[in-house]
Protein backbone atom coordinates (compact mmCIF):
# COMPACT_ATOMS: atom_id res chain seq x y z
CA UNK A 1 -62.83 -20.02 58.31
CA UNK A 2 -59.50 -20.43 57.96
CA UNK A 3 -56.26 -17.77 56.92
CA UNK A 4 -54.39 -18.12 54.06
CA UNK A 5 -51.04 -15.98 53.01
CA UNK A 6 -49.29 -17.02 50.04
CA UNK A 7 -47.23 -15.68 47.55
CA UNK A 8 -49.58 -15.84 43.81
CA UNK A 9 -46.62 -17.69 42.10
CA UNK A 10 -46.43 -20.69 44.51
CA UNK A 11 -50.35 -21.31 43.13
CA UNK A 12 -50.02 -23.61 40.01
CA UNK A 13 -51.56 -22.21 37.12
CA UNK A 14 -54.03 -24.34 35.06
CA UNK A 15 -54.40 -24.34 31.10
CA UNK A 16 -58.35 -23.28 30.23
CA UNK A 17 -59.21 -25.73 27.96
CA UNK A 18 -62.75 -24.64 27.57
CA UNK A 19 -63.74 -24.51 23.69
CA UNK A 20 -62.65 -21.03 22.43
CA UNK A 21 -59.86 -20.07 25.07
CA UNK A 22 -56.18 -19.85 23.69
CA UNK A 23 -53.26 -19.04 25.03
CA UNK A 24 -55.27 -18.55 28.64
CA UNK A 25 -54.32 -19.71 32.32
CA UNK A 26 -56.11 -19.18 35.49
CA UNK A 27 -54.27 -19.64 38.96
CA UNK A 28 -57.45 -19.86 41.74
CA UNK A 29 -56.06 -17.71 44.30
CA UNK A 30 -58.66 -17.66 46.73
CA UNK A 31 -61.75 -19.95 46.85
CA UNK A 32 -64.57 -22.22 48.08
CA UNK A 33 -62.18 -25.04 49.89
CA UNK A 34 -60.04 -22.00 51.29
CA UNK A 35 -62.87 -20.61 53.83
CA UNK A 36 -64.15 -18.38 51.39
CA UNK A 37 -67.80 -18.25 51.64
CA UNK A 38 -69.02 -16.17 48.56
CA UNK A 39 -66.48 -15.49 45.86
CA UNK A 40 -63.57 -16.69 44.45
CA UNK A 41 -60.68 -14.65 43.47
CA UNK A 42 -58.63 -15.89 40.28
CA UNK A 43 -55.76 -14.53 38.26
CA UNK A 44 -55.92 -14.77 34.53
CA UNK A 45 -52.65 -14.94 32.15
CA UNK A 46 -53.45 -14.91 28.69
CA UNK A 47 -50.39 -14.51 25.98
CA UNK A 48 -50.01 -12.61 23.26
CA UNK A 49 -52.59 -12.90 20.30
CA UNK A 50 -54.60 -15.17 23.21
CA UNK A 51 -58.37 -15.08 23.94
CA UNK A 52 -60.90 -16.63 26.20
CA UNK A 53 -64.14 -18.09 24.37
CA UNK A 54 -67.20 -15.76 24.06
CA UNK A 55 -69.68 -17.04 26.44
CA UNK A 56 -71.70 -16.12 29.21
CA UNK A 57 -73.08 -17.45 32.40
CA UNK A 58 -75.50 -16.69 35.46
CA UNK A 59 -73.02 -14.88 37.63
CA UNK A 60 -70.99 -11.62 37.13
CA UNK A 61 -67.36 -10.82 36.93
CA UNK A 62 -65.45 -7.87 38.64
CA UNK A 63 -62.20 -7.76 36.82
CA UNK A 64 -59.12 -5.48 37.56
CA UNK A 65 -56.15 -5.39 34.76
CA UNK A 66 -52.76 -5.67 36.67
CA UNK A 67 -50.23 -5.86 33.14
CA UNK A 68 -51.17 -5.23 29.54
CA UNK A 69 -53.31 -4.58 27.17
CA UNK A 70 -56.68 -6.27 26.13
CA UNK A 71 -59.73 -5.78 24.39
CA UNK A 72 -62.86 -6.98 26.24
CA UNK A 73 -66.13 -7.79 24.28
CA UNK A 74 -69.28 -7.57 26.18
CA UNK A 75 -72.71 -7.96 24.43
CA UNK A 76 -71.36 -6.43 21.28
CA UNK A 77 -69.45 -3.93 22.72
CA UNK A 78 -65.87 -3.72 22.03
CA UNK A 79 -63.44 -1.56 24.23
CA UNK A 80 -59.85 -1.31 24.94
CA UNK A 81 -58.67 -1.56 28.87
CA UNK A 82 -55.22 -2.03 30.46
CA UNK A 83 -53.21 -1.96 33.75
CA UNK A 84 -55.04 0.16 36.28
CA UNK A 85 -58.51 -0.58 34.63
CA UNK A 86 -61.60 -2.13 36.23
CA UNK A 87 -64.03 -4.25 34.56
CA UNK A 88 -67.42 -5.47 35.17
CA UNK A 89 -69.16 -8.39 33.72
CA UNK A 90 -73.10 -8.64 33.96
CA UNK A 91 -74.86 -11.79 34.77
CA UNK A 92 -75.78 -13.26 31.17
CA UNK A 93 -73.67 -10.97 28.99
CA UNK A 94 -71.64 -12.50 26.71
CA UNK A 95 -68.64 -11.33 27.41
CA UNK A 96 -64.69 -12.30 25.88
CA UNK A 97 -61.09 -10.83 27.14
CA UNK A 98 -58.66 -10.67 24.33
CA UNK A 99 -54.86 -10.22 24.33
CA UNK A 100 -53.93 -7.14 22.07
CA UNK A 101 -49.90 -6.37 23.36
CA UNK A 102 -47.11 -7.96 22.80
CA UNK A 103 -46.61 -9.13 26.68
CA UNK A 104 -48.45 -11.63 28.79
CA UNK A 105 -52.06 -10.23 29.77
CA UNK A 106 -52.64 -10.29 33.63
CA UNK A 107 -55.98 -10.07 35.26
CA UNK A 108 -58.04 -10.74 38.68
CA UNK A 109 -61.36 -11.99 38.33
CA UNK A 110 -63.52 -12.24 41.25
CA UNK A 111 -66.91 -14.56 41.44
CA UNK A 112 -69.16 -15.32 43.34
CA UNK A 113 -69.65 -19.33 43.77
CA UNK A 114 -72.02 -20.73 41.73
CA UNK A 115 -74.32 -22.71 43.92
């Protein structure tokens, strides 16, 4: 395994281009190639009036809102979280984060690695 310390903002962020996402960027702060042997740790930026797609996979999300304010839709349900909140994501659930302040949206999202 190997140590890593770095500062979040030195990660380059990547544009989600994934059908349905606007206005979203992920920075992969911790994962597979880093030592990490079972989940990944990303930080999500989504602006203003910004959305990921509705979808869902096999594996589940813990989220924890660091800045703003978002709704998050998970298999129909609709509620409102921001900083300070936790989220989790079943496996399967169609799930979508959604942007609703005025100021960038900043979340972690941990995984597990899909195998």
């Amino acid at each position: 395994m190997t140590f890593k310390c770095v500062y979040s903002s030195r990660i380059k962020p990547e544009d989600v281009e994934e059908s349905g996402a606007s206005g979203l960027r992920v920075r992969w702060l911790i994962k597979q190639e880093d030592g990490a042997p079972n989940f990944a740790m990303r930080l999500f930026e989504l602006q203003p009036k910004g959305h990921s797609p509705l979808h869902s996979h096999d594996w589940e999300h813990e989220v924890y809102v660091l800045e703003g304010e978002c709704k998050v839709v998970c298999e129909g349900q609709e509620v409102k979280a921001n900083a300070g909140y936790v989220v989790f994501i079943p496996p399967n659930a169609k799930h979508q984060f959604a942007n609703m302040g005025k100021s960038t949206l900043k979340f972690l999202c941990l995984i597990p690695h899909h195998k």
